[in-house]
Protein backbone atom coordinates (compact mmCIF):
# COMPACT_ATOMS: atom_id res chain seq x y z
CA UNK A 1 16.10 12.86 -18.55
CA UNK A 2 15.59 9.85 -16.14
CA UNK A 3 12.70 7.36 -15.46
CA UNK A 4 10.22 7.97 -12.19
CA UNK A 5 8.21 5.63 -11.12
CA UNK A 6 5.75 6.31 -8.00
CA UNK A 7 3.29 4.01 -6.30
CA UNK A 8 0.72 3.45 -3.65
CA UNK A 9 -0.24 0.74 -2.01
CA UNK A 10 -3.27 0.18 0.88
CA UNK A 11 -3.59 -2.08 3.48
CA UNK A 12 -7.44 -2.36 4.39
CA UNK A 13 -8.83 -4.16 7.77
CA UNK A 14 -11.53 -7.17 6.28
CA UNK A 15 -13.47 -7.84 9.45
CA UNK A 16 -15.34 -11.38 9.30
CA UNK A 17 -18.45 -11.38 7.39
CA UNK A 18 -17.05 -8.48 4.75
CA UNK A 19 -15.11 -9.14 1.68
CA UNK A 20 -15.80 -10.81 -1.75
CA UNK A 21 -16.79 -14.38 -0.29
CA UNK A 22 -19.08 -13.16 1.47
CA UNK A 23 -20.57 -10.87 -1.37
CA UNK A 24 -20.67 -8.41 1.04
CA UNK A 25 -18.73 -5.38 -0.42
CA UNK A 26 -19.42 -1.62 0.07
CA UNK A 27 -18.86 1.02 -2.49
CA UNK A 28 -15.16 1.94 -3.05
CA UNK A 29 -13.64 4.84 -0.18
CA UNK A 30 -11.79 7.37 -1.25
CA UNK A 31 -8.60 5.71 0.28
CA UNK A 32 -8.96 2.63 -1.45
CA UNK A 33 -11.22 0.75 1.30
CA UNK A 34 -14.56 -0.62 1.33
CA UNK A 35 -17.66 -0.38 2.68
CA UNK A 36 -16.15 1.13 6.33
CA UNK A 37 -13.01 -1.03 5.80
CA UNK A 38 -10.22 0.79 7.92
CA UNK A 39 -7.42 1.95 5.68
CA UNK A 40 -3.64 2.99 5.84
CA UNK A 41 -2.00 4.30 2.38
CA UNK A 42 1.77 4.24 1.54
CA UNK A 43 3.19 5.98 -0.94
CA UNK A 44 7.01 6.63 -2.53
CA UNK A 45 8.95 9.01 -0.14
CA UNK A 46 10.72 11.44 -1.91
CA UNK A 47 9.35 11.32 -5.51
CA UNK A 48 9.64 7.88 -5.99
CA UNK A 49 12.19 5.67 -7.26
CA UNK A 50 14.11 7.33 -9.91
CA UNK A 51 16.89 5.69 -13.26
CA UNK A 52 18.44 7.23 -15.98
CA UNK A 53 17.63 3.96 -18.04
CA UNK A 54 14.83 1.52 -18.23
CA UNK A 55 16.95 -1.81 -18.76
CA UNK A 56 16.23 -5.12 -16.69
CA UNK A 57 18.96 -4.42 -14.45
CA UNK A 58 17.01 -1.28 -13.72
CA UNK A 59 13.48 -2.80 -13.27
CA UNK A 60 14.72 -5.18 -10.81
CA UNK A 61 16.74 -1.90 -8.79
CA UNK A 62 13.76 -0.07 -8.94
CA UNK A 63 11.02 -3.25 -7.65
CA UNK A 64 13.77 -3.33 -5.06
CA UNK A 65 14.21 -0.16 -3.88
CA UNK A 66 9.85 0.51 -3.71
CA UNK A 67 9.99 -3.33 -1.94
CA UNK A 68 12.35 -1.73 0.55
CA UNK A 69 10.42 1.37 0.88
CA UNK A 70 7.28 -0.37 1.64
CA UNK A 71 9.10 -2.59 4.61
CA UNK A 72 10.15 -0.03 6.11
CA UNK A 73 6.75 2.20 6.15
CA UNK A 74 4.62 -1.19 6.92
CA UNK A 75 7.08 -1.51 10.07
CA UNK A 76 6.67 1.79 11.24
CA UNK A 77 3.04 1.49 10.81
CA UNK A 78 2.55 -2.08 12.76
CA UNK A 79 1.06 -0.78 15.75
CA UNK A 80 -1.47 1.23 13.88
CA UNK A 81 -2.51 -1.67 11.55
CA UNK A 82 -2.62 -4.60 13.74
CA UNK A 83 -5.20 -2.28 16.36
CA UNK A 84 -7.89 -2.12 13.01
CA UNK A 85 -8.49 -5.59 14.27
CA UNK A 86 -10.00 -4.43 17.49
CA UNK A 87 -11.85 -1.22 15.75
CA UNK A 88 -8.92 1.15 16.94
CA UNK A 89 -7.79 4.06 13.52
């Protein structure tokens, strides 16, 4: 048997005048935005990030490997997340 561990992570467009100092929050969207917030989700590719123990040694390979994974899908994904700013999906 070996350890798995997945994630997800969102990166959600706060336009001025939204967000929590502004008190102006919508109700959670299904893809972890709010209130018409544009969102992109990542998740693990391929299962996630798998170890046949759960030392230190491990926890640091594995915070690595997602850290990596999330690089490289953020990069990919630039484009697409800097044009929320001007309203574009």
């Amino acid at each position: 048997m070996a350890y798995r561990v997945t994630y997800q992570v969102n990166v959600d467009w706060v336009g001025p005048g939204t967000g929590p100092m502004s008190l102006n929050l919508g109700p959670p969207l299904p893809q972890g935005g709010r209130g018409g917030a544009q969102t992109v989700e990542f998740s693990n590719k391929q299962g996630g990030q798998n170890s046949l123990t759960f030392l230190t040694a491990d926890i640091t390979a594995l915070t690595n490997a997602i850290a990596a994974d999330m690089v490289t899908q953020f990069t990919a994904a630039q484009a697409r997340i800097q044009a929320f700013s001007t309203g574009n999906p």
